[in-house]
PDB file of N, CA and C in Angstrom:
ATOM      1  N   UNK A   1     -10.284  11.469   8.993  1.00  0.00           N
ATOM      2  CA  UNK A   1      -9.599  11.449   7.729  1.00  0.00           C
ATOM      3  C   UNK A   1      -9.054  12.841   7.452  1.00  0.00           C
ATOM      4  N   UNK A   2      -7.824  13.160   7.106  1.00  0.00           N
ATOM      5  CA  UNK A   2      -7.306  14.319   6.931  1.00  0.00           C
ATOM      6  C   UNK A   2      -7.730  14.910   5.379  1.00  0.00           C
ATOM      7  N   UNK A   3      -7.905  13.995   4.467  1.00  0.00           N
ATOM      8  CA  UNK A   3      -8.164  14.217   3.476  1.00  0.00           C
ATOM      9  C   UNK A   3      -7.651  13.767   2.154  1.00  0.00           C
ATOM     10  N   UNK A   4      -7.792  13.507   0.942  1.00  0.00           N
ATOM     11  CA  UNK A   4      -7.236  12.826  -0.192  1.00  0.00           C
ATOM     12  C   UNK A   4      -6.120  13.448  -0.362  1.00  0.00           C
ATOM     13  N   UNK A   5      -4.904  12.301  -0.364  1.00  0.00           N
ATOM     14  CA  UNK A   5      -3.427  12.502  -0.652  1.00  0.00           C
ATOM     15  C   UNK A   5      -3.463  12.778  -2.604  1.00  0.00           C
ATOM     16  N   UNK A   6      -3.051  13.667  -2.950  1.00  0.00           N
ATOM     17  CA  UNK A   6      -2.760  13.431  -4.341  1.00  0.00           C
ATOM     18  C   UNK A   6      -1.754  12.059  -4.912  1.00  0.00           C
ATOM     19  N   UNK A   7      -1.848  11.434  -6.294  1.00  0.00           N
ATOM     20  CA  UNK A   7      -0.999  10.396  -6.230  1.00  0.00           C
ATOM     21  C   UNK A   7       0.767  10.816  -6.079  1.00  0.00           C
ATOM     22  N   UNK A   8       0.857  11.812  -6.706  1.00  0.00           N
ATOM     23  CA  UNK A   8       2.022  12.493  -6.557  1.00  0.00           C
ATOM     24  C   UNK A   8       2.893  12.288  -5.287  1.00  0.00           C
ATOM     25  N   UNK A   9       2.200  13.049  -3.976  1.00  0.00           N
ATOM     26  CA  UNK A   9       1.917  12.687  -2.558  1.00  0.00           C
ATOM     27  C   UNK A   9       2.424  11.623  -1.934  1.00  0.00           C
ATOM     28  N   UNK A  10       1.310  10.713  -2.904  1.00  0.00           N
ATOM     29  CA  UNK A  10       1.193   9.182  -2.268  1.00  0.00           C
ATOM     30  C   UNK A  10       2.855   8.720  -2.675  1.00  0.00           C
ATOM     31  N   UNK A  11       3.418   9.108  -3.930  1.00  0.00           N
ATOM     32  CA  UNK A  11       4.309   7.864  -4.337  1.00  0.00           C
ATOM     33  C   UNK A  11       5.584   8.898  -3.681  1.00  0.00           C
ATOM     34  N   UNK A  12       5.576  10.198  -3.424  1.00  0.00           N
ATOM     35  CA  UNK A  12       6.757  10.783  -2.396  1.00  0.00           C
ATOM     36  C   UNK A  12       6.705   9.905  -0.823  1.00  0.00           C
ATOM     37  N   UNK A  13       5.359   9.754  -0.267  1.00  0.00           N
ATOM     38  CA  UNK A  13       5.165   9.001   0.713  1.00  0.00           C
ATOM     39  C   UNK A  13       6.258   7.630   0.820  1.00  0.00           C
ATOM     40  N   UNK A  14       5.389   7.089  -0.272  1.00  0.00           N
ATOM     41  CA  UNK A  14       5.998   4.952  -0.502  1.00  0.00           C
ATOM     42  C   UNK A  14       7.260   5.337  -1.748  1.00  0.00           C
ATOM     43  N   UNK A  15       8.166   6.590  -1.560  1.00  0.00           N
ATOM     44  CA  UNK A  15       9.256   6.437  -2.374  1.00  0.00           C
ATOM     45  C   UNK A  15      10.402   5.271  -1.714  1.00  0.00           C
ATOM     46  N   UNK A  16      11.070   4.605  -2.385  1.00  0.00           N
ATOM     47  CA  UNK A  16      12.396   4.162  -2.463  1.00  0.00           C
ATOM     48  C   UNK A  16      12.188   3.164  -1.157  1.00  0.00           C
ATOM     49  N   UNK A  17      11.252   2.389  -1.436  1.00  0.00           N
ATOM     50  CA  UNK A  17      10.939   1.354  -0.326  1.00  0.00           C
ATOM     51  C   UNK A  17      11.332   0.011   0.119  1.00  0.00           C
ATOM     52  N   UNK A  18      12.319  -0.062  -0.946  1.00  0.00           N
ATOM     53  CA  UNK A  18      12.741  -1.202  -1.309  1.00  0.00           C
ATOM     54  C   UNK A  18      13.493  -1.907   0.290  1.00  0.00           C
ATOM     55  N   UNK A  19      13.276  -2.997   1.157  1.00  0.00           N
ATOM     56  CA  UNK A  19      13.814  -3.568   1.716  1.00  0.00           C
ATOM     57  C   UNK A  19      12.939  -3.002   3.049  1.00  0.00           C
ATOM     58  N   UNK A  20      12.030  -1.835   2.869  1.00  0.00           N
ATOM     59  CA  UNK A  20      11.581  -1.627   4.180  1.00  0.00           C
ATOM     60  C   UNK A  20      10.336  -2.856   4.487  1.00  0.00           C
ATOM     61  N   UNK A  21       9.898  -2.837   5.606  1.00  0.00           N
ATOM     62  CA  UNK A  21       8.960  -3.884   6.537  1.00  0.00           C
ATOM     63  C   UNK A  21       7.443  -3.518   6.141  1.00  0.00           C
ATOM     64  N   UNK A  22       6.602  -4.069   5.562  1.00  0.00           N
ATOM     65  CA  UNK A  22       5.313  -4.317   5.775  1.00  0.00           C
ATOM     66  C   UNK A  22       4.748  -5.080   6.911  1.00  0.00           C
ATOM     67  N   UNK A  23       4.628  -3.842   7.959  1.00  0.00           N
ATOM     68  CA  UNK A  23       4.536  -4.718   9.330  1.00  0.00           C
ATOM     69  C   UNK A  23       2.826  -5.147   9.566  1.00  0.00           C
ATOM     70  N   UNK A  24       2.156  -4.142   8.798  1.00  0.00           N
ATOM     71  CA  UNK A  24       0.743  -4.849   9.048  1.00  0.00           C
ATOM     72  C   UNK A  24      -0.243  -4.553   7.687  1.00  0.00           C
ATOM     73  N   UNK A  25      -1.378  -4.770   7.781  1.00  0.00           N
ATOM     74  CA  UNK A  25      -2.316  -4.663   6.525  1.00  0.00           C
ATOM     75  C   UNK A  25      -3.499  -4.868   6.879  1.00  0.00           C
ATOM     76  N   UNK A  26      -4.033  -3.515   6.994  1.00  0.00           N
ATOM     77  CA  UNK A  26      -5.503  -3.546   8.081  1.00  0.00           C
ATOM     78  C   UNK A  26      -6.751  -3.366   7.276  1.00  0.00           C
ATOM     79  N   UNK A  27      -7.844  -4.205   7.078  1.00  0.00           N
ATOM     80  CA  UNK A  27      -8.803  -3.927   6.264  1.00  0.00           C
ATOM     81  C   UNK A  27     -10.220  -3.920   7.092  1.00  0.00           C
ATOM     82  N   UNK A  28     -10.468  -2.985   6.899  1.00  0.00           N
ATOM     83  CA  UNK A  28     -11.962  -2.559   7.687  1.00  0.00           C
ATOM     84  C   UNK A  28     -13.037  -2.255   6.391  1.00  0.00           C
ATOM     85  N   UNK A  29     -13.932  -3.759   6.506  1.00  0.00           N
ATOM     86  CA  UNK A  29     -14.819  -3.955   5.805  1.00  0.00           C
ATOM     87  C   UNK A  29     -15.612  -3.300   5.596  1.00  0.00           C
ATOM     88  N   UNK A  30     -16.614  -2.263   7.215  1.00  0.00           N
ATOM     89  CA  UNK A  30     -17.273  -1.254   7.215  1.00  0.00           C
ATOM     90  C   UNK A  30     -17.345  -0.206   6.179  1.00  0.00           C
ATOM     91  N   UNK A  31     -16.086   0.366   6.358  1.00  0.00           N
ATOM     92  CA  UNK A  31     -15.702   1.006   6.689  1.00  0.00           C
ATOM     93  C   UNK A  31     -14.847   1.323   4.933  1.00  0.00           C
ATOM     94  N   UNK A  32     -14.625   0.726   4.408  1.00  0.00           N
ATOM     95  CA  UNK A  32     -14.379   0.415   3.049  1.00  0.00           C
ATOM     96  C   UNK A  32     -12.790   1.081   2.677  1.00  0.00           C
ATOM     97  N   UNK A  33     -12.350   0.514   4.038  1.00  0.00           N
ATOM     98  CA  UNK A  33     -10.721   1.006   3.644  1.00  0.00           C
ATOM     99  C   UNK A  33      -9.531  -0.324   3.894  1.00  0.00           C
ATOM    100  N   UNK A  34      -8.878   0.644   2.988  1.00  0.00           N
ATOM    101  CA  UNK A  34      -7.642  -1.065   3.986  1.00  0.00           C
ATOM    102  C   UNK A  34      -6.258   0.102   3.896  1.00  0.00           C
ATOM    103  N   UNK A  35      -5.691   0.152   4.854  1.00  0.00           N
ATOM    104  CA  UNK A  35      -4.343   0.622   5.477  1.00  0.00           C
ATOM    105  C   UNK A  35      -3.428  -0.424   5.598  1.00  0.00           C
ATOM    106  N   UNK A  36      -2.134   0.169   5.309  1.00  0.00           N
ATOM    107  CA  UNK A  36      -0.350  -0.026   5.028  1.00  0.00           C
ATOM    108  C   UNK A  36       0.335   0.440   5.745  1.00  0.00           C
ATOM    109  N   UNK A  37       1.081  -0.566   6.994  1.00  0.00           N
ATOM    110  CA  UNK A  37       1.806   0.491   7.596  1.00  0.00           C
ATOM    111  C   UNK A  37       3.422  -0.322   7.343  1.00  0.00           C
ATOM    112  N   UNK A  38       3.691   0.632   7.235  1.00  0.00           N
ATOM    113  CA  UNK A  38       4.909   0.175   6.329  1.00  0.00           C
ATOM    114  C   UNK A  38       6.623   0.990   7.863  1.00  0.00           C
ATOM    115  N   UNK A  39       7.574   0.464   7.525  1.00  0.00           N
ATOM    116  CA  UNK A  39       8.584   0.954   8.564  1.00  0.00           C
ATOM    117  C   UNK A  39       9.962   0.979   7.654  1.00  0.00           C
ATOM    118  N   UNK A  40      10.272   1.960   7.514  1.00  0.00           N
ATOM    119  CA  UNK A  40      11.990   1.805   6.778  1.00  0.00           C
ATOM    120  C   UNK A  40      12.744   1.823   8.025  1.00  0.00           C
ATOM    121  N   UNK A  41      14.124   1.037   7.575  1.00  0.00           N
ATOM    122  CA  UNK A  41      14.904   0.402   8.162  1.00  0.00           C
ATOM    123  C   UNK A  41      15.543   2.001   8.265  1.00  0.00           C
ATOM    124  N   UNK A  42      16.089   1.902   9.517  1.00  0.00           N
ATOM    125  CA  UNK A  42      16.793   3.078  10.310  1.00  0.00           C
ATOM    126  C   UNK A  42      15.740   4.594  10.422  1.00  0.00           C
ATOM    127  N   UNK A  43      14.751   4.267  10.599  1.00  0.00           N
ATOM    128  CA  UNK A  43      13.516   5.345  11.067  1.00  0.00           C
ATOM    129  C   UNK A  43      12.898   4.830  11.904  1.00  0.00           C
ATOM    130  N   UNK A  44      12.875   5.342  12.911  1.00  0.00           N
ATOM    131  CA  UNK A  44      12.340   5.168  14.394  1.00  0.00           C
ATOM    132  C   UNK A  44      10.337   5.246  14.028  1.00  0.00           C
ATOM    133  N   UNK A  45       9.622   5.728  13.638  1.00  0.00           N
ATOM    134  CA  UNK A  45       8.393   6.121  13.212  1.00  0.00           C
ATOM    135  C   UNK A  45       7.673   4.715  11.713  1.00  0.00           C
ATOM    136  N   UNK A  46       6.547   4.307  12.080  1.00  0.00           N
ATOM    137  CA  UNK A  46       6.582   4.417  11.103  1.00  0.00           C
ATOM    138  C   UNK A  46       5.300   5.010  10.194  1.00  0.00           C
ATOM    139  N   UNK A  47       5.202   4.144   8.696  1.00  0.00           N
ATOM    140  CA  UNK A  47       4.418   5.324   7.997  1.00  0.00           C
ATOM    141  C   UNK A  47       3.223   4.672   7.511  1.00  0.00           C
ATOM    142  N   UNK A  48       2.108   5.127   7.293  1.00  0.00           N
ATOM    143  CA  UNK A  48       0.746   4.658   7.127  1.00  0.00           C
ATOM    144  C   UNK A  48       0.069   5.517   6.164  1.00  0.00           C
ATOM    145  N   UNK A  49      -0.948   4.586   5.272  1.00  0.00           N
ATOM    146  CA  UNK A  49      -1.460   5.171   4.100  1.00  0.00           C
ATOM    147  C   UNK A  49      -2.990   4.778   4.114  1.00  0.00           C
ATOM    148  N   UNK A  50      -3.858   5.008   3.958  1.00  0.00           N
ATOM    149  CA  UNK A  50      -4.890   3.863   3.465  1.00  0.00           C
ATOM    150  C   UNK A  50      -5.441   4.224   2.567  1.00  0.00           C
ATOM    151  N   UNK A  51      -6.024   3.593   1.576  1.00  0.00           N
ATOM    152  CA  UNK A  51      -7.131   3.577   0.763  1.00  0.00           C
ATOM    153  C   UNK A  51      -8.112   3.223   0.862  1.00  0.00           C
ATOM    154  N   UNK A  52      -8.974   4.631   0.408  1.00  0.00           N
ATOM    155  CA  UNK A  52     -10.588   4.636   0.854  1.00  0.00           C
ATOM    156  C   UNK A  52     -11.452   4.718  -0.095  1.00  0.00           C
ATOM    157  N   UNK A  53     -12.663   4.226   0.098  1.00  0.00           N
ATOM    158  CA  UNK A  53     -13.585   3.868  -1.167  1.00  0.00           C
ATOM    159  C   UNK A  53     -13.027   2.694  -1.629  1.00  0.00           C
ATOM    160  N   UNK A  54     -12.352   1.863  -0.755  1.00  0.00           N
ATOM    161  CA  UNK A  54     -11.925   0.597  -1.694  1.00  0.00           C
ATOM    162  C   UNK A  54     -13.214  -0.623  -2.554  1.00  0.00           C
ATOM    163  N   UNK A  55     -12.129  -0.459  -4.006  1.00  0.00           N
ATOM    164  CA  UNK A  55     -12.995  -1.384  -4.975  1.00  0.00           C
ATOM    165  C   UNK A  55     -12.518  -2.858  -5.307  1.00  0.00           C
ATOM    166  N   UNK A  56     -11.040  -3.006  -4.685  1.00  0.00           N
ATOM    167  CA  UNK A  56     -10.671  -4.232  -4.812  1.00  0.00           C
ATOM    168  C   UNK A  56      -9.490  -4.706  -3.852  1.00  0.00           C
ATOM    169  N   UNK A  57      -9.305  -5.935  -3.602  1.00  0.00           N
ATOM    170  CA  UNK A  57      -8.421  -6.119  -2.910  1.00  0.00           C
ATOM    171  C   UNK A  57      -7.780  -7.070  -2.954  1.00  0.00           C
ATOM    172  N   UNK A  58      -6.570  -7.832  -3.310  1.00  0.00           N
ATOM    173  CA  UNK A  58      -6.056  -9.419  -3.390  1.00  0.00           C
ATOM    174  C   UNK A  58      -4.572  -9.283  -2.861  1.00  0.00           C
ATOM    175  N   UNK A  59      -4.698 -10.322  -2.212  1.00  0.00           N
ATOM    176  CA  UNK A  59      -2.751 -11.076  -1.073  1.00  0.00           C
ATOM    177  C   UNK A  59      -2.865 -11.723  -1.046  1.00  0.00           C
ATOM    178  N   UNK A  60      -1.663 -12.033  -1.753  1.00  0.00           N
ATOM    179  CA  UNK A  60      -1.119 -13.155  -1.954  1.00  0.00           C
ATOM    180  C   UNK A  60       0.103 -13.602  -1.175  1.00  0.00           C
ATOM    181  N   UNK A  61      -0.341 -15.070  -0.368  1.00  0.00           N
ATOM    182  CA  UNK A  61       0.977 -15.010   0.440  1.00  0.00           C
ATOM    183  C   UNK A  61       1.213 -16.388   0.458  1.00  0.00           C
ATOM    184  N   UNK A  62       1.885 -16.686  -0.249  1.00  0.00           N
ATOM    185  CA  UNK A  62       2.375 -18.604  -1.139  1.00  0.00           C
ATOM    186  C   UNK A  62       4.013 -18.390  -0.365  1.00  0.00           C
ATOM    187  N   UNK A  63       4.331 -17.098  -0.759  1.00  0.00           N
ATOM    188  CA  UNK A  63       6.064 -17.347  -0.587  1.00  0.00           C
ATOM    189  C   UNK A  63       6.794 -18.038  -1.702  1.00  0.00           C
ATOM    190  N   UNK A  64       6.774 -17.447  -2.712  1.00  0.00           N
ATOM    191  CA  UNK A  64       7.427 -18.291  -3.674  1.00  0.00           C
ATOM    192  C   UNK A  64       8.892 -18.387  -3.421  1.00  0.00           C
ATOM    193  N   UNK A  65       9.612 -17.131  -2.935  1.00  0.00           N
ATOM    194  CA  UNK A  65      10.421 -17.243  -2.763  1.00  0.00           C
ATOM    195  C   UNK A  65      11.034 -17.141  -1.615  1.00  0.00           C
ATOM    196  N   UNK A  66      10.753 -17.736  -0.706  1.00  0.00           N
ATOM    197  CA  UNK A  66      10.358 -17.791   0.629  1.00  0.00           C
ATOM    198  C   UNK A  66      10.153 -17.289   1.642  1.00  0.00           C
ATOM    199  N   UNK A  67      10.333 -17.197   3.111  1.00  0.00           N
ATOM    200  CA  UNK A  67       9.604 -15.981   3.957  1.00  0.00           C
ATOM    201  C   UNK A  67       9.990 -14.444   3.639  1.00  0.00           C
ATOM    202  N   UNK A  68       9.467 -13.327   4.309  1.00  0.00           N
ATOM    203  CA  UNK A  68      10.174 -12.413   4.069  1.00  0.00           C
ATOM    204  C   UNK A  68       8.955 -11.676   4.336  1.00  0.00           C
ATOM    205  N   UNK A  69       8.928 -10.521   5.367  1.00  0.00           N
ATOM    206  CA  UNK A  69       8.024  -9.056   5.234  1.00  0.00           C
ATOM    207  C   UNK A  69       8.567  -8.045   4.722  1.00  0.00           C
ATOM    208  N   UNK A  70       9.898  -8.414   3.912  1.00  0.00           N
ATOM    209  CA  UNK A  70      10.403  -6.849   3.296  1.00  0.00           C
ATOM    210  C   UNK A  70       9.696  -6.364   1.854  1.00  0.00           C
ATOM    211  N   UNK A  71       9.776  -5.753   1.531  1.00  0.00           N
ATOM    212  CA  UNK A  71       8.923  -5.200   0.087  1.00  0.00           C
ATOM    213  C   UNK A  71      10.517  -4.663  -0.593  1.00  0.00           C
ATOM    214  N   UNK A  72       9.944  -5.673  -1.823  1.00  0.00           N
ATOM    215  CA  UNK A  72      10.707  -5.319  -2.848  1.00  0.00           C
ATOM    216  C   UNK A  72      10.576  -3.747  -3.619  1.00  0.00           C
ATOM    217  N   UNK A  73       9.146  -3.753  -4.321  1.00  0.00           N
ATOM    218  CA  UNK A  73       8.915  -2.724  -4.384  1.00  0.00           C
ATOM    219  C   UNK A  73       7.723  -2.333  -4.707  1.00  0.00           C
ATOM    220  N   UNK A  74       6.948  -1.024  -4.866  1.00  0.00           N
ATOM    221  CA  UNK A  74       6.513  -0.622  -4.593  1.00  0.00           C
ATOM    222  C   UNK A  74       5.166   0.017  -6.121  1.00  0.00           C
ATOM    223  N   UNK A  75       4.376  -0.299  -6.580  1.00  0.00           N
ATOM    224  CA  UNK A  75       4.101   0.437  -7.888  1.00  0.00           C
ATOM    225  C   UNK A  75       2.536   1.302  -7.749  1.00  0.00           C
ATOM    226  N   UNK A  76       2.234   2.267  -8.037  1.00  0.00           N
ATOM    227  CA  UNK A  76       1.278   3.094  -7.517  1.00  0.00           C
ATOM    228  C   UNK A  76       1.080   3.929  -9.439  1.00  0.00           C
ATOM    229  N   UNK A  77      -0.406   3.731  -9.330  1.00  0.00           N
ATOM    230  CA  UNK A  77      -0.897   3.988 -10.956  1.00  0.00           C
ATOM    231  C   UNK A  77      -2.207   4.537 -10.463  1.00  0.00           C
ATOM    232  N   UNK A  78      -2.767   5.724 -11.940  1.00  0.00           N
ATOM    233  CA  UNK A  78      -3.761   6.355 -11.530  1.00  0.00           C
ATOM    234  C   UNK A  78      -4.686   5.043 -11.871  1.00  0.00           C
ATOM    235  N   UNK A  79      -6.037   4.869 -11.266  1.00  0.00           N
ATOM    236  CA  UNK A  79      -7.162   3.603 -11.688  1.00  0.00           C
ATOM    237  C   UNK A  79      -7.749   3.870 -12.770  1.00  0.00           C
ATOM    238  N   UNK A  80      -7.615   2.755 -13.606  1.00  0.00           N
ATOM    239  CA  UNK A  80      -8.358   3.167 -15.353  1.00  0.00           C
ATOM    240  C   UNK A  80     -10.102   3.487 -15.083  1.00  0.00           C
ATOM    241  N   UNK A  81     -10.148   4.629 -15.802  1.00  0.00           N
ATOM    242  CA  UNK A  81     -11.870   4.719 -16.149  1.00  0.00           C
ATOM    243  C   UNK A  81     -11.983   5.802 -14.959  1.00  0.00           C
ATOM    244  N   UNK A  82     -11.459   6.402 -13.862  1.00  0.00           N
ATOM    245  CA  UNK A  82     -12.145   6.896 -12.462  1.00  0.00           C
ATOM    246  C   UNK A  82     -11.074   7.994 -12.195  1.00  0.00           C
ATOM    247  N   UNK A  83     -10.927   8.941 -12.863  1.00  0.00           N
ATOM    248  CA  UNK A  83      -9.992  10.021 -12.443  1.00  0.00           C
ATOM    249  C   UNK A  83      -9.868  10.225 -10.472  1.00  0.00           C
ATOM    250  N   UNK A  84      -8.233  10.105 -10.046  1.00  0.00           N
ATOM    251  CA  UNK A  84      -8.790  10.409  -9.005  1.00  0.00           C
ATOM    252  C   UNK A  84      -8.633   9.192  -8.275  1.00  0.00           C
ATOM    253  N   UNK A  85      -8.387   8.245  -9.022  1.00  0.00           N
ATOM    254  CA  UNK A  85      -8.818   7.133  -8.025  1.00  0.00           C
ATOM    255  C   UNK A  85      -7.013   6.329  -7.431  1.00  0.00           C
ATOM    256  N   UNK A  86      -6.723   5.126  -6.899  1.00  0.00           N
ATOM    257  CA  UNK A  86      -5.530   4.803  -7.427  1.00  0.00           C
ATOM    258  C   UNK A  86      -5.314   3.198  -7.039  1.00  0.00           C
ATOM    259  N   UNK A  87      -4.348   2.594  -7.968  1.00  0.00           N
ATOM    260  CA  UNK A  87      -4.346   1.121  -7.985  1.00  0.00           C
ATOM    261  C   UNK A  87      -2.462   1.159  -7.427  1.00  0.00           C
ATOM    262  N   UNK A  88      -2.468   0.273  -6.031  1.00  0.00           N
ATOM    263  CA  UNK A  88      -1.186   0.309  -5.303  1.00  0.00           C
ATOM    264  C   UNK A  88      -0.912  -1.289  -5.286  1.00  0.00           C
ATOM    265  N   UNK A  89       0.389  -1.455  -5.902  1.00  0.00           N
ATOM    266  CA  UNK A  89       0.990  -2.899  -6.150  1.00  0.00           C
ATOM    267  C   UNK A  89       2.087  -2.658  -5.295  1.00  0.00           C
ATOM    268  N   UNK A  90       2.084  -3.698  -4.250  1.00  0.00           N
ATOM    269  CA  UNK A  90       3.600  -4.267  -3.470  1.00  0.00           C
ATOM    270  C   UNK A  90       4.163  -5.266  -3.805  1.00  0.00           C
ATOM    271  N   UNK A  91       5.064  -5.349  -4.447  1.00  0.00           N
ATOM    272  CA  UNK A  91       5.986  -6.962  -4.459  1.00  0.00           C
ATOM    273  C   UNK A  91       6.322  -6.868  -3.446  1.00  0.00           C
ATOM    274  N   UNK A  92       6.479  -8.338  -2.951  1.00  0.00           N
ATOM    275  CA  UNK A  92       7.048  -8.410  -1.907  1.00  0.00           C
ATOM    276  C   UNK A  92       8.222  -9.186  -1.981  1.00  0.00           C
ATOM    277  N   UNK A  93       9.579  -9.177  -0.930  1.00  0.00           N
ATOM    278  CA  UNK A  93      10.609  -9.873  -1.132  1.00  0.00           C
ATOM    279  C   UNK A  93      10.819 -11.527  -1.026  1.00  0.00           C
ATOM    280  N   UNK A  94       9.590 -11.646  -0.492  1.00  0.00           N
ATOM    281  CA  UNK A  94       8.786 -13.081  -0.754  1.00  0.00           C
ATOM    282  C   UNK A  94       8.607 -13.535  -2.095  1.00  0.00           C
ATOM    283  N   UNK A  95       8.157 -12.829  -3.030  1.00  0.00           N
ATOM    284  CA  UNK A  95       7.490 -13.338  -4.104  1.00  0.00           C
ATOM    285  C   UNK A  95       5.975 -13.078  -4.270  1.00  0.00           C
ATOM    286  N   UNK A  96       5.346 -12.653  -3.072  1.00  0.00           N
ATOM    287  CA  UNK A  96       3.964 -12.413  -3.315  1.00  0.00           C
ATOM    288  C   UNK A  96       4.040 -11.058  -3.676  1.00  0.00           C
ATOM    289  N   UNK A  97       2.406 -10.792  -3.848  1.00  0.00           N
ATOM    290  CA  UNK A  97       2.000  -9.095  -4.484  1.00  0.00           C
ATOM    291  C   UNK A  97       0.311  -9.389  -3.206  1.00  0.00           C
ATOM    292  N   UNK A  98       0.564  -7.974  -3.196  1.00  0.00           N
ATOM    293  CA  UNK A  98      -0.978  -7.458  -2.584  1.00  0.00           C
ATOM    294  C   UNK A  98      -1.134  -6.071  -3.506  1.00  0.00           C
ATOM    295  N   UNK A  99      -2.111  -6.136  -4.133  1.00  0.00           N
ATOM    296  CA  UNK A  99      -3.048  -5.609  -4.718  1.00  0.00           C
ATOM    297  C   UNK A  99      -4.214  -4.461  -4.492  1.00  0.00           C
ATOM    298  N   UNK A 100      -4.025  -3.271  -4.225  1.00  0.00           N
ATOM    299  CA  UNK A 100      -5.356  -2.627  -3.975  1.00  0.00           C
ATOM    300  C   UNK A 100      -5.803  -1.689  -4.527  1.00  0.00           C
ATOM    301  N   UNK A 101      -6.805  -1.564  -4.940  1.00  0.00           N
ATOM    302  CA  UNK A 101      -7.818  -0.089  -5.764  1.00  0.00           C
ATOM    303  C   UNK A 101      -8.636   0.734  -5.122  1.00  0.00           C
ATOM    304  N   UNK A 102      -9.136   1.966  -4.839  1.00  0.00           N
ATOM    305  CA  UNK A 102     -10.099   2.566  -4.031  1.00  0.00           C
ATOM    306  C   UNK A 102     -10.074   3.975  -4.843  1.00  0.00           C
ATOM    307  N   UNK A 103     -10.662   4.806  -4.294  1.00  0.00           N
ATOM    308  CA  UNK A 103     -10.987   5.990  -4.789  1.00  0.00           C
ATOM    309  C   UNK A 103     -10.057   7.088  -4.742  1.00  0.00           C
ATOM    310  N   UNK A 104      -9.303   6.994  -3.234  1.00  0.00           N
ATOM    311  CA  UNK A 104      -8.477   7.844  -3.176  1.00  0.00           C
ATOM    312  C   UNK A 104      -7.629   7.299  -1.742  1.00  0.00           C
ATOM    313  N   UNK A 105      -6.490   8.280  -1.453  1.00  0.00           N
ATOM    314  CA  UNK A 105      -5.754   7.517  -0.125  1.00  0.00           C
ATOM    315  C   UNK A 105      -5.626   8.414   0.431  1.00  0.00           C
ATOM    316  N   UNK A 106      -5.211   8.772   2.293  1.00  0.00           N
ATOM    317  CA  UNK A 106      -4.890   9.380   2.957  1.00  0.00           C
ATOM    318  C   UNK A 106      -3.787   8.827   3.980  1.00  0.00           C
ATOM    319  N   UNK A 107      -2.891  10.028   4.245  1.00  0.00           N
ATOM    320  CA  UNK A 107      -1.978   9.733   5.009  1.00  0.00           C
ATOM    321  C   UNK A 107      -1.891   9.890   6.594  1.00  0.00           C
ATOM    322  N   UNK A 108      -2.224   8.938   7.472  1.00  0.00           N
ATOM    323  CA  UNK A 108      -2.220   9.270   8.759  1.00  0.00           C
ATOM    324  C   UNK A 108      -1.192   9.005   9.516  1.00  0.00           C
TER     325      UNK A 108
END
């Protein structure tokens, strides 16, 4: 672990994401993290976050509005009650949301 991204950090990281690929969503139970690796369209690399100390987690994947791995967008808030901590919302261009809370995130 390199170390806690500030949220600041985090939302320069997942800026202006709109239409890029949520290619995977890795949750290691142990281990109490779940990682985002996310790919914008015309960047060869892509970019990864996780949140650690995770306290919650929900995906939703109905497709309301039908298939799609692109992310609409993107919303990142400090976690109520836990300075420090942070709550990361993806819409997705589907219609679903994934949901996650933890203590803090790092960028690998």
């Amino acid at each position: 672990m390199v170390g806690f991204i500030t949220l600041v950090e985090w939302r320069r990281v997942f800026r202006d994401l709109h239409d890029a690929v949520l290619t995977r969503v890795e949750l290691d139970w142990t281990a109490g993290e779940v990682t985002f690796v996310v790919h914008r369209v015309g960047d060869e690399a892509s970019t990864s976050l996780t949140v650690v100390e995770l306290r919650s987690v929900s995906i939703d994947r109905r497709l309301p509005w039908g298939p799609s791995s692109h992310i609409n967008s993107v919303r990142i808030d400090a976690f109520p009650g836990a300075e420090g901590s942070v709550r990361v919302q993806f819409e997705m261009q589907s219609g679903d949301e994934i949901v996650v809370s933890g203590k803090g995130a790092t960028e690998r």
